[in-house]
C-alpha atoms as a PDB file:
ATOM      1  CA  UNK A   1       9.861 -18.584 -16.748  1.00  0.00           C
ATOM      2  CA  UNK A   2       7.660 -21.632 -18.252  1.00  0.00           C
ATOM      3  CA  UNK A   3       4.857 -21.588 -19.534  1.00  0.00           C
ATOM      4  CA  UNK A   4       1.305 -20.673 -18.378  1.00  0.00           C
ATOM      5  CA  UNK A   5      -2.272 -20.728 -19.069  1.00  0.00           C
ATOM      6  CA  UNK A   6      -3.127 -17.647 -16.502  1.00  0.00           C
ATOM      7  CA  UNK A   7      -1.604 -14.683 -15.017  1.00  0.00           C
ATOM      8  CA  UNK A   8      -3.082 -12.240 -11.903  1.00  0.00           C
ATOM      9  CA  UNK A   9      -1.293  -9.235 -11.215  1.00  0.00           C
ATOM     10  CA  UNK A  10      -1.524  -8.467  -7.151  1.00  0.00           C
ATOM     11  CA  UNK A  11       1.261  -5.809  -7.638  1.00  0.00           C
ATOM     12  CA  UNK A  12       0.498  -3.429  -4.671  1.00  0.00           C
ATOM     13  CA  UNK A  13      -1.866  -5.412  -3.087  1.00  0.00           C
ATOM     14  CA  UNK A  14      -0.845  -6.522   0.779  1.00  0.00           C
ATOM     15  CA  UNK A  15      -1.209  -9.727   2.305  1.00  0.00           C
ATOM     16  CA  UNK A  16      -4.041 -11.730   2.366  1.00  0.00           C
ATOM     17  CA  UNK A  17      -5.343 -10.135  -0.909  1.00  0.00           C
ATOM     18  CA  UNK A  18      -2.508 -11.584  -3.127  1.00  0.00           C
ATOM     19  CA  UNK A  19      -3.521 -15.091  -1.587  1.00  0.00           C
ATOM     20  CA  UNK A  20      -7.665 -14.662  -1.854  1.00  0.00           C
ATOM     21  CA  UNK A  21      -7.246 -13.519  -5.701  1.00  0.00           C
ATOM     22  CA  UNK A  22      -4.752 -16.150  -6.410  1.00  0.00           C
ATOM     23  CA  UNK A  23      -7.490 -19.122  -4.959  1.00  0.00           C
ATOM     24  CA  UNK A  24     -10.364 -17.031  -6.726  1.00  0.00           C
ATOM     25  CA  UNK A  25      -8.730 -17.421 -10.310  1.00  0.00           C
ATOM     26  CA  UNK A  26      -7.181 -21.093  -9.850  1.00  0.00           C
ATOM     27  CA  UNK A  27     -10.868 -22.321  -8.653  1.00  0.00           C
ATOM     28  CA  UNK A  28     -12.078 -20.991 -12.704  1.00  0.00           C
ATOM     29  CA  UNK A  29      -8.964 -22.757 -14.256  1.00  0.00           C
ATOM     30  CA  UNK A  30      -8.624 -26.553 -14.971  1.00  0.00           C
ATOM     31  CA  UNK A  31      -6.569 -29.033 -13.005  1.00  0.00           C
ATOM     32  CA  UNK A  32      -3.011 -28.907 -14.262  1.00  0.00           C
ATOM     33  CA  UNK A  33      -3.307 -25.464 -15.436  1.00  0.00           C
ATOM     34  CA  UNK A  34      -0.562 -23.064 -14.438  1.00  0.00           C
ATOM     35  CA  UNK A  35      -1.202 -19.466 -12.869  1.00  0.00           C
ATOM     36  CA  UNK A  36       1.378 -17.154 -13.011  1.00  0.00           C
ATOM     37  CA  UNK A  37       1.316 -14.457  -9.939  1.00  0.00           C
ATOM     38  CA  UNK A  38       3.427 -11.225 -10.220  1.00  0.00           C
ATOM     39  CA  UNK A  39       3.197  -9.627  -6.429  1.00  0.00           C
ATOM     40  CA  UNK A  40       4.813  -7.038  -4.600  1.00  0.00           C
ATOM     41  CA  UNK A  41       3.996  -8.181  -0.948  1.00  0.00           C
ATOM     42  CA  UNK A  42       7.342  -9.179   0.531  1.00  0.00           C
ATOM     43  CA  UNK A  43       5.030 -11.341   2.531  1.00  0.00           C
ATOM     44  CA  UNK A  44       3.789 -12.850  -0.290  1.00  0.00           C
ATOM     45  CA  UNK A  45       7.010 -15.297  -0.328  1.00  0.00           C
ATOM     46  CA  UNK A  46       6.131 -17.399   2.692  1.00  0.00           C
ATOM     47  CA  UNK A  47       2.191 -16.974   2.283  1.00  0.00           C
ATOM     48  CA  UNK A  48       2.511 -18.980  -1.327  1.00  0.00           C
ATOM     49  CA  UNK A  49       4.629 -21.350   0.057  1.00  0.00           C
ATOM     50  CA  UNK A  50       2.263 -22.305   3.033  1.00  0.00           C
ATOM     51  CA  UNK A  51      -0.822 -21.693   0.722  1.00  0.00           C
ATOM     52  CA  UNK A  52       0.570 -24.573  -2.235  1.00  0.00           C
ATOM     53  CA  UNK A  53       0.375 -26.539   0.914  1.00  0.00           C
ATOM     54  CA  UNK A  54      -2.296 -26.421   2.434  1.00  0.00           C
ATOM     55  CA  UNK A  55      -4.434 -26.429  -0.685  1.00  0.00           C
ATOM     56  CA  UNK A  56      -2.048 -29.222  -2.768  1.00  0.00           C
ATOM     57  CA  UNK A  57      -1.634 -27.158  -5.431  1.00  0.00           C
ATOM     58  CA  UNK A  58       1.905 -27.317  -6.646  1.00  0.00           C
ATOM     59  CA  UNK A  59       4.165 -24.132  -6.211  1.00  0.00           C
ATOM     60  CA  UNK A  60       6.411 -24.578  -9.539  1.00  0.00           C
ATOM     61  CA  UNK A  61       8.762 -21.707  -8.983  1.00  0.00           C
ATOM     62  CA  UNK A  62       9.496 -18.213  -7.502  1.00  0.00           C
ATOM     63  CA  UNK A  63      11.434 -15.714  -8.529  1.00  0.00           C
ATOM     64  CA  UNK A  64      12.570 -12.413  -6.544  1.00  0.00           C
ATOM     65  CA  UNK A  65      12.896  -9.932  -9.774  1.00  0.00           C
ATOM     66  CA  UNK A  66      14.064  -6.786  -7.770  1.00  0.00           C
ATOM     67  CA  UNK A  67      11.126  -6.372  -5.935  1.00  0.00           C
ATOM     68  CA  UNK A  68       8.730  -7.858  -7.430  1.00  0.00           C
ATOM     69  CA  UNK A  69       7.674 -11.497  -6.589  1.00  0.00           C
ATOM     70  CA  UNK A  70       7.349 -14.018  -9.431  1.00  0.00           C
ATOM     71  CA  UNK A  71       4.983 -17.074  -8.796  1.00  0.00           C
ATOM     72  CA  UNK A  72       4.063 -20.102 -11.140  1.00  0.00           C
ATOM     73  CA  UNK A  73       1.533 -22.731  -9.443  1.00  0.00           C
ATOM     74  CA  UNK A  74       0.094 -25.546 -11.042  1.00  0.00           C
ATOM     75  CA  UNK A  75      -3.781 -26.741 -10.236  1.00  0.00           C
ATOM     76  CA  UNK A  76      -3.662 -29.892  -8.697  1.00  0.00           C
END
């Protein structure tokens, strides 16, 4: 996993609240900062994907670590 500048643990927390806390902490960072997300939410897969889009930030990488749902995006 690369570096990053951020990380916000939504372990446990169910769809949208993985999403709302991710946008909350990447509107205090700087653009082209990276925020690492560890989440549970199975959901949480396809609702990072379509939220990188819809906002332009840039979904680096996920990673499916047994369970738990490994996210890096950068700030656009």
């Amino acid at each position: 996993m690369s570096d990053f500048d951020q990380e916000l643990d939504a372990s446990g927390l169910n769809c949208p609240l993985p999403i709302l806390r991710a946008k909350k902490s990447l509107a205090s960072m700087d653009s082209g900062q990276v925020l690492r997300i560890i989440a549970t939410d199975p959901g949480s897969v396809k609702d990072f994907e379509a939220f990188a889009k819809q906002t332009g930030n840039e979904l680096l990488e996920h990673r499916d670590e047994g369970g738990k749902f490994l996210f890096l995006i950068r700030k656009s």
